[in-house]
N, C-alpha and C. Protein backbone atom coordinates (compact mmCIF):
# COMPACT_ATOMS: atom_id res chain seq x y z
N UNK A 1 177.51 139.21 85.18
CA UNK A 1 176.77 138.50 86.21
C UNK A 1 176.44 139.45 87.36
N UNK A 2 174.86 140.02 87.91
CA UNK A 2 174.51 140.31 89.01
C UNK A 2 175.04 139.81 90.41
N UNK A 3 176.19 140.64 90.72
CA UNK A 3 176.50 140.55 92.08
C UNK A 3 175.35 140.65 93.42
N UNK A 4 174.83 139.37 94.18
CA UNK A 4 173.96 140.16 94.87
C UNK A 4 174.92 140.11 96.68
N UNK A 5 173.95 141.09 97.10
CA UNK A 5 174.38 141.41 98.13
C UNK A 5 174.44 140.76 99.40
N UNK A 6 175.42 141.05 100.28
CA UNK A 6 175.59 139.88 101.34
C UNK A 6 174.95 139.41 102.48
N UNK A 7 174.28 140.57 102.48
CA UNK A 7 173.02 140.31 103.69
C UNK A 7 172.15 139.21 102.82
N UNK A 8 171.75 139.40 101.77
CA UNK A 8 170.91 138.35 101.17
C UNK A 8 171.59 137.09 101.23
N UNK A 9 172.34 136.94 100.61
CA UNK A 9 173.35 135.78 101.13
C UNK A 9 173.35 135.16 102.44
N UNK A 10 173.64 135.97 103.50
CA UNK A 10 173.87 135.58 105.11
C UNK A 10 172.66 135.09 105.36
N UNK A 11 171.46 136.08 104.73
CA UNK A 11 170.46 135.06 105.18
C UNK A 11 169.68 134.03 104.98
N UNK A 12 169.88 134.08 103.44
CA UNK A 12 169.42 132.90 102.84
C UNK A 12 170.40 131.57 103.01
N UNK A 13 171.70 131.60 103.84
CA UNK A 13 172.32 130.77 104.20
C UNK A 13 172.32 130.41 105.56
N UNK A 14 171.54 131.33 106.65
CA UNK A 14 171.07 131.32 107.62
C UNK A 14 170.19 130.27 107.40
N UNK A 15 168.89 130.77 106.81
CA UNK A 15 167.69 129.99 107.03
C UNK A 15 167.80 128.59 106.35
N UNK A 16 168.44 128.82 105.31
CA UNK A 16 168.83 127.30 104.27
C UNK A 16 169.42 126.29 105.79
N UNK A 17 170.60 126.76 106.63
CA UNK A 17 170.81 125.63 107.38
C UNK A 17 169.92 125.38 108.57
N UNK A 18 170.08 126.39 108.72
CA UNK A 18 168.76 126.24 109.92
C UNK A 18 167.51 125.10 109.90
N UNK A 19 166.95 125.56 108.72
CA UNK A 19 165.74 124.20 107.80
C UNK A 19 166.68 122.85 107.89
N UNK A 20 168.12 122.83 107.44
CA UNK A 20 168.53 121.46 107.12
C UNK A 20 168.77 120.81 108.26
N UNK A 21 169.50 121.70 109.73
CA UNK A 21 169.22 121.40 110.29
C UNK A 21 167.90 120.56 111.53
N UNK A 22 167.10 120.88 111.49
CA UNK A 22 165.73 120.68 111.66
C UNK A 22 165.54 119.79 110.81
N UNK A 23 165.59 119.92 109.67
CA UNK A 23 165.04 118.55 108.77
C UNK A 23 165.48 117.31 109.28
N UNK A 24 166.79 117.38 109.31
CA UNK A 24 167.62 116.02 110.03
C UNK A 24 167.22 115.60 111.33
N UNK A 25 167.12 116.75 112.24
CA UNK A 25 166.59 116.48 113.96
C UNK A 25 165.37 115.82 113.58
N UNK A 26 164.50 116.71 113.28
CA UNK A 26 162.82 117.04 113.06
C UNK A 26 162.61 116.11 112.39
N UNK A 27 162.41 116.15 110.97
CA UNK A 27 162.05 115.42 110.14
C UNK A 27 160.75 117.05 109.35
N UNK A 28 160.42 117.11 108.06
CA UNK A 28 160.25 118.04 107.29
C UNK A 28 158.50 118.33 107.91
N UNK A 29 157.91 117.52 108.05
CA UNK A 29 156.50 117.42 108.62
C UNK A 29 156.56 118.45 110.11
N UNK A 30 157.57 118.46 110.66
CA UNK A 30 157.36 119.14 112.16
C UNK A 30 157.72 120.69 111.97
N UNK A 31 158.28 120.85 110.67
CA UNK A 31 158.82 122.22 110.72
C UNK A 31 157.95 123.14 110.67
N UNK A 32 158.42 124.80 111.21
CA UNK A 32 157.04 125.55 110.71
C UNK A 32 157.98 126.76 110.40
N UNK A 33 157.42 127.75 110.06
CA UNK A 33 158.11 129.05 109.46
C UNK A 33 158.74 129.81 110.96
N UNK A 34 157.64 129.77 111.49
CA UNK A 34 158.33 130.23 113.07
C UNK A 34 159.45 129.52 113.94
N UNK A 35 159.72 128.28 113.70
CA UNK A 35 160.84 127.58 114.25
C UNK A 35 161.84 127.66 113.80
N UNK A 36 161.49 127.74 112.12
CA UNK A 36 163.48 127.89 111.15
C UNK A 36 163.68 129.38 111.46
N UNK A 37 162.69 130.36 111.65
CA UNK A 37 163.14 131.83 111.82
C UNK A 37 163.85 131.67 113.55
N UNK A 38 163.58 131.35 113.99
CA UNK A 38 163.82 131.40 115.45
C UNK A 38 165.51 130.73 115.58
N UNK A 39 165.63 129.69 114.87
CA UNK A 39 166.40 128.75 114.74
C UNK A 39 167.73 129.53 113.98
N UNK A 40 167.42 130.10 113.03
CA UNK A 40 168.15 131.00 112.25
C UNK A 40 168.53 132.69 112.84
N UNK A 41 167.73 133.00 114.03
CA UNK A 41 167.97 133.94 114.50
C UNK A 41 167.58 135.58 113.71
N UNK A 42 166.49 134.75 112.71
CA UNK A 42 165.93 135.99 112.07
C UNK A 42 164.33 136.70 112.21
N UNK A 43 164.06 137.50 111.49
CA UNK A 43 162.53 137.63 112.04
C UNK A 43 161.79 137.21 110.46
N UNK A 44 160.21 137.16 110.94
CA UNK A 44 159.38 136.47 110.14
C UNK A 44 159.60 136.89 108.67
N UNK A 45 159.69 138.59 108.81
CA UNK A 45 159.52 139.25 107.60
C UNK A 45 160.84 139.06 107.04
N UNK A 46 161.83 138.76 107.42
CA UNK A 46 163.35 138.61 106.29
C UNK A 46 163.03 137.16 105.91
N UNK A 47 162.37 135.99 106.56
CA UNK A 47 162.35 134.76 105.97
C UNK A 47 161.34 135.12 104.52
N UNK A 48 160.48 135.46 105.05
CA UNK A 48 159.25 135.66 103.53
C UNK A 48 160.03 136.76 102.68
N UNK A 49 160.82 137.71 102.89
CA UNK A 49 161.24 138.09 101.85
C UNK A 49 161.96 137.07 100.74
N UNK A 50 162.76 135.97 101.37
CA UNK A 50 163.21 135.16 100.60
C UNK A 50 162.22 133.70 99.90
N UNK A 51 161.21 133.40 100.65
CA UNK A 51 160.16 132.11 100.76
C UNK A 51 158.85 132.80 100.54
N UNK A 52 158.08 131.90 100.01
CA UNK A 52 156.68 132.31 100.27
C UNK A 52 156.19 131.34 101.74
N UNK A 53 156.84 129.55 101.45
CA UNK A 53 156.86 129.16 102.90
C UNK A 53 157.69 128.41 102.90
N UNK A 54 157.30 127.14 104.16
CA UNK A 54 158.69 126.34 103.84
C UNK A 54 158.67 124.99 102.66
N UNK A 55 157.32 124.74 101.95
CA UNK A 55 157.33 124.39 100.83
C UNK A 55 158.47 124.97 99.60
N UNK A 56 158.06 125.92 99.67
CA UNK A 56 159.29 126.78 98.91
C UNK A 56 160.63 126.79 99.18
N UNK A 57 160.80 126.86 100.04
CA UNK A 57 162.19 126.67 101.08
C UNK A 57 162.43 125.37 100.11
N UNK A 58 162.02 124.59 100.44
CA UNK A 58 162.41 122.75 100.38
C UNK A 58 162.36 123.24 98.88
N UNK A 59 161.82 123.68 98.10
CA UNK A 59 161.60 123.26 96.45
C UNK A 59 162.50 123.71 95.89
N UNK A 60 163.37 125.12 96.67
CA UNK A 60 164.69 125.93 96.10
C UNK A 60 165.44 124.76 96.72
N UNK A 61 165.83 124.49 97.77
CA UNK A 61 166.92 122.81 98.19
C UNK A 61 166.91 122.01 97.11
N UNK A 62 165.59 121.85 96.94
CA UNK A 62 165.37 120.33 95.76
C UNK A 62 166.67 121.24 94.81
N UNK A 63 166.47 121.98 94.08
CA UNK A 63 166.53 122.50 93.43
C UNK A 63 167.85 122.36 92.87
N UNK A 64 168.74 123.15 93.79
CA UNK A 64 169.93 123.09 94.17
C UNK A 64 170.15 121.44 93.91
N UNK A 65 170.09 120.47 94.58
CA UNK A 65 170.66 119.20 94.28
C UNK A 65 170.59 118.82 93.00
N UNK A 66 169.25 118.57 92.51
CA UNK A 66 169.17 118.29 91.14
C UNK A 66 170.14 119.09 90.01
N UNK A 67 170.29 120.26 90.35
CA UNK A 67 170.94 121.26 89.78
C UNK A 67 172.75 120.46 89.32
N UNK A 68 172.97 120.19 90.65
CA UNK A 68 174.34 119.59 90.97
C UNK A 68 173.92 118.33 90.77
N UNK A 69 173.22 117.14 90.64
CA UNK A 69 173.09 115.96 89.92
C UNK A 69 173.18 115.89 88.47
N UNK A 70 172.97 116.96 88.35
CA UNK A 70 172.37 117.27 86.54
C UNK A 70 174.14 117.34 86.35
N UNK A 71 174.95 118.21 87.04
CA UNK A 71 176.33 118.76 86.85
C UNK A 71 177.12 117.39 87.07
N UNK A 72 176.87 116.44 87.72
CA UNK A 72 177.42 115.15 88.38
C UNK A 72 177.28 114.46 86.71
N UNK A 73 175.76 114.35 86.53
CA UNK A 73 175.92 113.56 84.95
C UNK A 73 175.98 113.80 84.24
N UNK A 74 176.25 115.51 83.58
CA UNK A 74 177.45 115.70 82.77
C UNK A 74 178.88 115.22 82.85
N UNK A 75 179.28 115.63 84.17
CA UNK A 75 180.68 115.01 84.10
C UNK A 75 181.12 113.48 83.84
N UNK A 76 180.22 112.73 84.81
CA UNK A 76 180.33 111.06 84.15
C UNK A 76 179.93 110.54 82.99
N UNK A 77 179.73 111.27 81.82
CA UNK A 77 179.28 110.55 80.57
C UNK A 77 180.63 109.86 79.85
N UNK A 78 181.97 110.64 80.46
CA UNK A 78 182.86 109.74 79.71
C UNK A 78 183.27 108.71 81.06
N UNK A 79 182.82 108.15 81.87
CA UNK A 79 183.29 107.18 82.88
C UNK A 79 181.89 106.10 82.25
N UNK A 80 182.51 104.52 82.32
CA UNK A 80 181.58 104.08 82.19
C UNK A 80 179.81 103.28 83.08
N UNK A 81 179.00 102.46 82.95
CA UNK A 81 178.09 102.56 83.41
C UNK A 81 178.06 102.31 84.89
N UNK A 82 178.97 101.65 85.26
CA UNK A 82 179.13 101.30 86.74
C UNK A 82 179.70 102.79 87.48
N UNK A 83 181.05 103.05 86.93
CA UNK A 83 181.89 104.12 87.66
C UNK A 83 180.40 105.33 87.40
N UNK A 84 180.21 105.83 86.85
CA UNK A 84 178.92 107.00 87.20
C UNK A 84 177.94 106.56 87.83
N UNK A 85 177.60 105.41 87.90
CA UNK A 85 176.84 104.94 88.84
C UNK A 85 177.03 105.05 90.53
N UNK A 86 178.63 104.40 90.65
CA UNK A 86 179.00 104.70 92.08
C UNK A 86 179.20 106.46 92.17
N UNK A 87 179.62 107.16 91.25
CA UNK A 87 179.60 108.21 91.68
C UNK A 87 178.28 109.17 91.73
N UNK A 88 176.79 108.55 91.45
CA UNK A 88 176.02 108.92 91.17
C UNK A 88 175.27 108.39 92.80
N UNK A 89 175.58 107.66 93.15
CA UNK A 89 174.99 107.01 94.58
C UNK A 89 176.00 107.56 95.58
N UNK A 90 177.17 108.00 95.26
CA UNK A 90 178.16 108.60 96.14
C UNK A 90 177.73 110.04 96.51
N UNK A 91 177.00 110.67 95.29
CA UNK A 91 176.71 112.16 95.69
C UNK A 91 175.52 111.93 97.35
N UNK A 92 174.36 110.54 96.99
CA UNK A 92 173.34 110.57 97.82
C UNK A 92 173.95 110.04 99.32
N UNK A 93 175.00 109.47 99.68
CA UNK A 93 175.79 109.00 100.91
C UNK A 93 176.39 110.21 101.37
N UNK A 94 176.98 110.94 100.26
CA UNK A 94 177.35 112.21 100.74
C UNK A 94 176.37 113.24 101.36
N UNK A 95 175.05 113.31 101.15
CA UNK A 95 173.98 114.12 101.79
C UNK A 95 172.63 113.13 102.26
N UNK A 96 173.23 111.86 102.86
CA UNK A 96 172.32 111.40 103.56
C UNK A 96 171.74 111.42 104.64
N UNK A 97 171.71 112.28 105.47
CA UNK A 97 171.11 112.79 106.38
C UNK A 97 169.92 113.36 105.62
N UNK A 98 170.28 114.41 104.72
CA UNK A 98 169.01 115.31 104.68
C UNK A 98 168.15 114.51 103.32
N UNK A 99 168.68 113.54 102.77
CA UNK A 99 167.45 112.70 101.87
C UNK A 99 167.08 111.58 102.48
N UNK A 100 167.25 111.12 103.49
CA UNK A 100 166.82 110.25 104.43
C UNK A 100 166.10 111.35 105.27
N UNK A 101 165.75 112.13 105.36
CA UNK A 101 164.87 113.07 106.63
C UNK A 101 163.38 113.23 105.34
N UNK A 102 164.10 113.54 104.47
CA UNK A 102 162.73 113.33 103.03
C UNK A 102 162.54 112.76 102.34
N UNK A 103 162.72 111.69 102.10
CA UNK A 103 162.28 110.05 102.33
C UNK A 103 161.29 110.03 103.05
N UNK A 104 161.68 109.85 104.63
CA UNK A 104 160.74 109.57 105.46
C UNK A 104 159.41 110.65 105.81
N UNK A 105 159.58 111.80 104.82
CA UNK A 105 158.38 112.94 105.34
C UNK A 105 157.53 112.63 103.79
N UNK A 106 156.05 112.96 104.73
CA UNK A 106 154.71 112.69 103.86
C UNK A 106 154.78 113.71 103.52
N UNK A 107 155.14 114.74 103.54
CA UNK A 107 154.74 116.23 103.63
C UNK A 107 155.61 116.66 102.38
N UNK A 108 156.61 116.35 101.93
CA UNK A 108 157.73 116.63 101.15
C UNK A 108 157.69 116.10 99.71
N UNK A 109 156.09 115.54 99.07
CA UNK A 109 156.11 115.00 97.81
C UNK A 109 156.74 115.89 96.53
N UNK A 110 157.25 117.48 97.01
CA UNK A 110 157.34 117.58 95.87
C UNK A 110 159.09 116.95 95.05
N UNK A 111 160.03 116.69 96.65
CA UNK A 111 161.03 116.15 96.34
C UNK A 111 161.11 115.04 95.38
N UNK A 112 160.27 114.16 95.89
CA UNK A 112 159.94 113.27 95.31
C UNK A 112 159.67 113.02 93.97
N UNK A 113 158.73 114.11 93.52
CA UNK A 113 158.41 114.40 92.13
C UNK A 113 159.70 114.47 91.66
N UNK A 114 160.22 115.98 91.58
CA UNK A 114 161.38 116.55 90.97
C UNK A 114 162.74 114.86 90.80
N UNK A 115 162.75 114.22 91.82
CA UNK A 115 164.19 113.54 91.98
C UNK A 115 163.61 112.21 91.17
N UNK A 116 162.31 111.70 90.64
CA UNK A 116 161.49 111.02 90.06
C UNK A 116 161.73 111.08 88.25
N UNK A 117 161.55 112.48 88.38
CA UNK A 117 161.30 113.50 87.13
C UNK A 117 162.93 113.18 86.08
N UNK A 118 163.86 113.78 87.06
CA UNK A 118 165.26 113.95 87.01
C UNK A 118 165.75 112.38 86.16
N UNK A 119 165.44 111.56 87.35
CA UNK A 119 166.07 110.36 87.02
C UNK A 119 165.10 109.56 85.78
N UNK A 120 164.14 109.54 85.57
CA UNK A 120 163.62 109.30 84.48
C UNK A 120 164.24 109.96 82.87
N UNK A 121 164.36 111.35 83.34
CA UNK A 121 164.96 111.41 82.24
C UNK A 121 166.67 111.55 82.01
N UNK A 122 167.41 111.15 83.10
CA UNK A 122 168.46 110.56 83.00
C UNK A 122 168.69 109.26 82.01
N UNK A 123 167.53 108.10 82.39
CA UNK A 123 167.61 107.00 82.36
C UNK A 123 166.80 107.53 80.49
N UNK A 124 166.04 108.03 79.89
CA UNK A 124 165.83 108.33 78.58
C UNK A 124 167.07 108.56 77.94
N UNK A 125 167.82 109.48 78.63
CA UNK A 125 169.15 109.47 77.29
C UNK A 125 169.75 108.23 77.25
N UNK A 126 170.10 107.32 78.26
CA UNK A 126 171.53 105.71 77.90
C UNK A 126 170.24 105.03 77.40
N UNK A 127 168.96 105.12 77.19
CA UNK A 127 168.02 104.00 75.98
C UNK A 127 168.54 104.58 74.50
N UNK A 128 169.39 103.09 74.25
CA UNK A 128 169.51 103.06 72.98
C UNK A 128 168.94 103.54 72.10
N UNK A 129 168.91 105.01 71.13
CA UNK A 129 167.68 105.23 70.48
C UNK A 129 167.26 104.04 69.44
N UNK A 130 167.80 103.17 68.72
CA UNK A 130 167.77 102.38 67.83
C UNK A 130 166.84 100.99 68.41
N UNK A 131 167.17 101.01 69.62
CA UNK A 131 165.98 99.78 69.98
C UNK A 131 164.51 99.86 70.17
N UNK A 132 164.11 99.19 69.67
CA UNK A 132 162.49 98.60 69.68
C UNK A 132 162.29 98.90 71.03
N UNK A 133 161.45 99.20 71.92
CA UNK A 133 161.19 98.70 73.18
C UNK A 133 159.55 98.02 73.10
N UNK A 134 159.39 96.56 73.64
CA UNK A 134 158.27 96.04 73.90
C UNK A 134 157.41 96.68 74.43
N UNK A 135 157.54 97.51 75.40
CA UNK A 135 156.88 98.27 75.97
C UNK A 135 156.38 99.82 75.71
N UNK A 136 155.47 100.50 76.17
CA UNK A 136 155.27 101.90 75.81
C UNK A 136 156.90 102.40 76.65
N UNK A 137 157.23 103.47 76.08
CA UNK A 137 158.14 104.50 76.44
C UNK A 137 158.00 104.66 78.10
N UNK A 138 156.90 105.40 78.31
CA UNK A 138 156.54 106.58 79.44
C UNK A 138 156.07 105.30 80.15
N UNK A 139 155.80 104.00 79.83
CA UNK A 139 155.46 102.96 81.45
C UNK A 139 156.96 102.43 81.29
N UNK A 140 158.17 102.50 80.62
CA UNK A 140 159.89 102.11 80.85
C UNK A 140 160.19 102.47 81.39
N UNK A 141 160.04 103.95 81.49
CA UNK A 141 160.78 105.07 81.95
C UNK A 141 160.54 104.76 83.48
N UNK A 142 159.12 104.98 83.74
CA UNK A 142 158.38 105.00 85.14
C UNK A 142 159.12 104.06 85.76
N UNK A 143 158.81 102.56 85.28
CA UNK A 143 159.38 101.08 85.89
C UNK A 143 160.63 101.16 86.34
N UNK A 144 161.22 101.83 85.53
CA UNK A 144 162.88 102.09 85.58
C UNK A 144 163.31 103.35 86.67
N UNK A 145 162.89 104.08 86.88
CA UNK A 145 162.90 105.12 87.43
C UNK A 145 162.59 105.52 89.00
N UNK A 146 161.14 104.64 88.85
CA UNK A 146 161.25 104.06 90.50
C UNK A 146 161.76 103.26 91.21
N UNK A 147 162.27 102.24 89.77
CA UNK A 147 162.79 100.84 90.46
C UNK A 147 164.35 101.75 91.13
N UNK A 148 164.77 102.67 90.28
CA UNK A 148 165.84 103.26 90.61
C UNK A 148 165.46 103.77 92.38
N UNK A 149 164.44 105.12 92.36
CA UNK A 149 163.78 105.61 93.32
C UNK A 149 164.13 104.52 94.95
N UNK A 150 163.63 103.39 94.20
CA UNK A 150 163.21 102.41 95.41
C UNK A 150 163.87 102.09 96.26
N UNK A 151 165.59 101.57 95.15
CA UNK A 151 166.47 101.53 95.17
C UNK A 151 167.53 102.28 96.28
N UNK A 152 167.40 103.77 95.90
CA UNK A 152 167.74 104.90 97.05
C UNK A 152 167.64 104.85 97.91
N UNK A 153 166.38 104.84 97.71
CA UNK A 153 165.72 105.33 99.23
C UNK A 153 165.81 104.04 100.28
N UNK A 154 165.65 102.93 100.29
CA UNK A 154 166.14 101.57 100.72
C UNK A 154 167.63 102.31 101.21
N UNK A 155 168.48 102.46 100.46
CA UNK A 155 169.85 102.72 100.45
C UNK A 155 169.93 103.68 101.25
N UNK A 156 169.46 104.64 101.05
CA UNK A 156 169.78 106.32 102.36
C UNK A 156 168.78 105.70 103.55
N UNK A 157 168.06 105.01 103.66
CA UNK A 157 167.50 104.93 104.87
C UNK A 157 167.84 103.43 105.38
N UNK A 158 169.16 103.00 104.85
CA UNK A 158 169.76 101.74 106.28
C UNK A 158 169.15 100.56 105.37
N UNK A 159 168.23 100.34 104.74
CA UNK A 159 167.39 99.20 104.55
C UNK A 159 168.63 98.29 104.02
N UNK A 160 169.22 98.74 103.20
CA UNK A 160 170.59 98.10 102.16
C UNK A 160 171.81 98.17 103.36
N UNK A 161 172.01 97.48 103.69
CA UNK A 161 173.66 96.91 104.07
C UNK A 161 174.72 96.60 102.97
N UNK A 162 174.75 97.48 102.01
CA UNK A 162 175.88 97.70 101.09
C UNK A 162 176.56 98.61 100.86
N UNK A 163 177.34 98.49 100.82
CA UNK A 163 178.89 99.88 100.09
C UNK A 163 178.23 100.14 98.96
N UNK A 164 178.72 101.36 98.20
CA UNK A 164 177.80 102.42 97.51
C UNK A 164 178.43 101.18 96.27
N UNK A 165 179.60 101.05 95.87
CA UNK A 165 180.30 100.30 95.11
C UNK A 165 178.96 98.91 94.72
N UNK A 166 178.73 98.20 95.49
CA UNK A 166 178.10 97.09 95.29
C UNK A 166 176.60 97.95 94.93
N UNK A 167 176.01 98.43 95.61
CA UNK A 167 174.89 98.74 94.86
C UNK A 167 174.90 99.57 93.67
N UNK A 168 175.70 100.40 93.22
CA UNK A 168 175.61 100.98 92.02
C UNK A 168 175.93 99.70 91.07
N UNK A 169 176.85 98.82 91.06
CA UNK A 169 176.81 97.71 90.25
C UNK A 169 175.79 96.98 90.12
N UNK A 170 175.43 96.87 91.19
CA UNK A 170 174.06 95.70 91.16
C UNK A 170 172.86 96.51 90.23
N UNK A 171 172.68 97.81 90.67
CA UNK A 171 171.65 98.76 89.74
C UNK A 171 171.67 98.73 88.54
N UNK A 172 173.30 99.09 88.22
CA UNK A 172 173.83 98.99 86.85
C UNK A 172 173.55 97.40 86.08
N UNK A 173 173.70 96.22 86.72
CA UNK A 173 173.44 95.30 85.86
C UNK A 173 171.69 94.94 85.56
N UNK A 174 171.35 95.53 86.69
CA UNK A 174 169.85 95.66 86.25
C UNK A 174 169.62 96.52 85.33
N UNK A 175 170.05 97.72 85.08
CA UNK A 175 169.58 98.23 83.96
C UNK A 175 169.81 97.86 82.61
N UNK A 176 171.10 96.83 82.92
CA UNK A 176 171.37 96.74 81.52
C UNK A 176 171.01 95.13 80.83
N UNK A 177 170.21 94.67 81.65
CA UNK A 177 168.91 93.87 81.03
C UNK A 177 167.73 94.44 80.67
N UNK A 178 167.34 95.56 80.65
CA UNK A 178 166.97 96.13 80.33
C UNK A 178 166.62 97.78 79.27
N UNK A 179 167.87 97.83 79.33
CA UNK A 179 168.41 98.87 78.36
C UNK A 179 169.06 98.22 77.12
């Protein structure tokens, strides 16, 4: 494994909080390349060595989470549909600040995509392969996927007045009128 070096590190952990920071104050729409450098205490040219901008910035973040969601639902495949569920809504309480800051930004669709993408095809592997579905595949998936989406984001942004416990159950029995 390529050891890399620590200045790269320091600063790509510089600017990584710096952005998260700001994201949470700010919200992702107000940020600019000159404020996370400033913020981070670096200059223009060490941020672009690591970014092309802060699109990029945000798409390596996405990145990273999904990365570790993906690692979250490996580990819960032997817990059953509820318990990975709460622990699957537990990861998003745990970093709700910064998916509630992109949620609320217009600017940030590509999160959206990717965490869209993810959970769709989460929700493809627990479909029974053996069942019929009435429906096309790719409009299940979608229905299911946003209804999930909707779900969240309601949830990280206050809308839901529930413990992670009650809504992962409640999700879970919806899916499984449908699965």
């Amino acid at each position: 494994m390529e050891k890399i070096d620590r200045r790269i590190l320091k600063s790509r952990q510089a600017i990584q909080s710096a952005f998260l920071q700001m994201l949470v104050k700010e919200g992702f729409d107000k940020i600019t390349v000159r404020s996370i450098t400033e913020q981070a205490n670096i200059g223009r040219k060490t941020f672009y060595l690591h970014y092309m901008d802060k699109y990029d910035l945000l798409d390596k973040i996405v990145d990273e989470h999904i990365a570790q969601l993906r690692d979250i639902c490996e580990q819960k495949k032997d817990l059953g549909l509820i318990e990975g569920a709460i622990v699957w809504f537990t990861y998003f309480e745990q970093h709700k600040p910064m998916f509630a800051a992109l949620f609320k930004s217009k600017g940030a669709t590509s999160f959206r995509e990717k965490l869209l993408s993810f959970t769709m095809g989460e929700i493809d592997k627990k479909i029974n392969k053996d069942s019929h579905l009435m429906v096309d595949k790719q409009i299940f998936l979608k229905f299911l996927g946003t209804a999930t989406m909707g779900v969240l984001e309601s949830y990280v942004l206050g809308e839901i007045n529930s413990d992670v416990e009650t809504v992962a159950t409640q999700v879970v029995q919806l899916y499984k009128k449908h699965i």
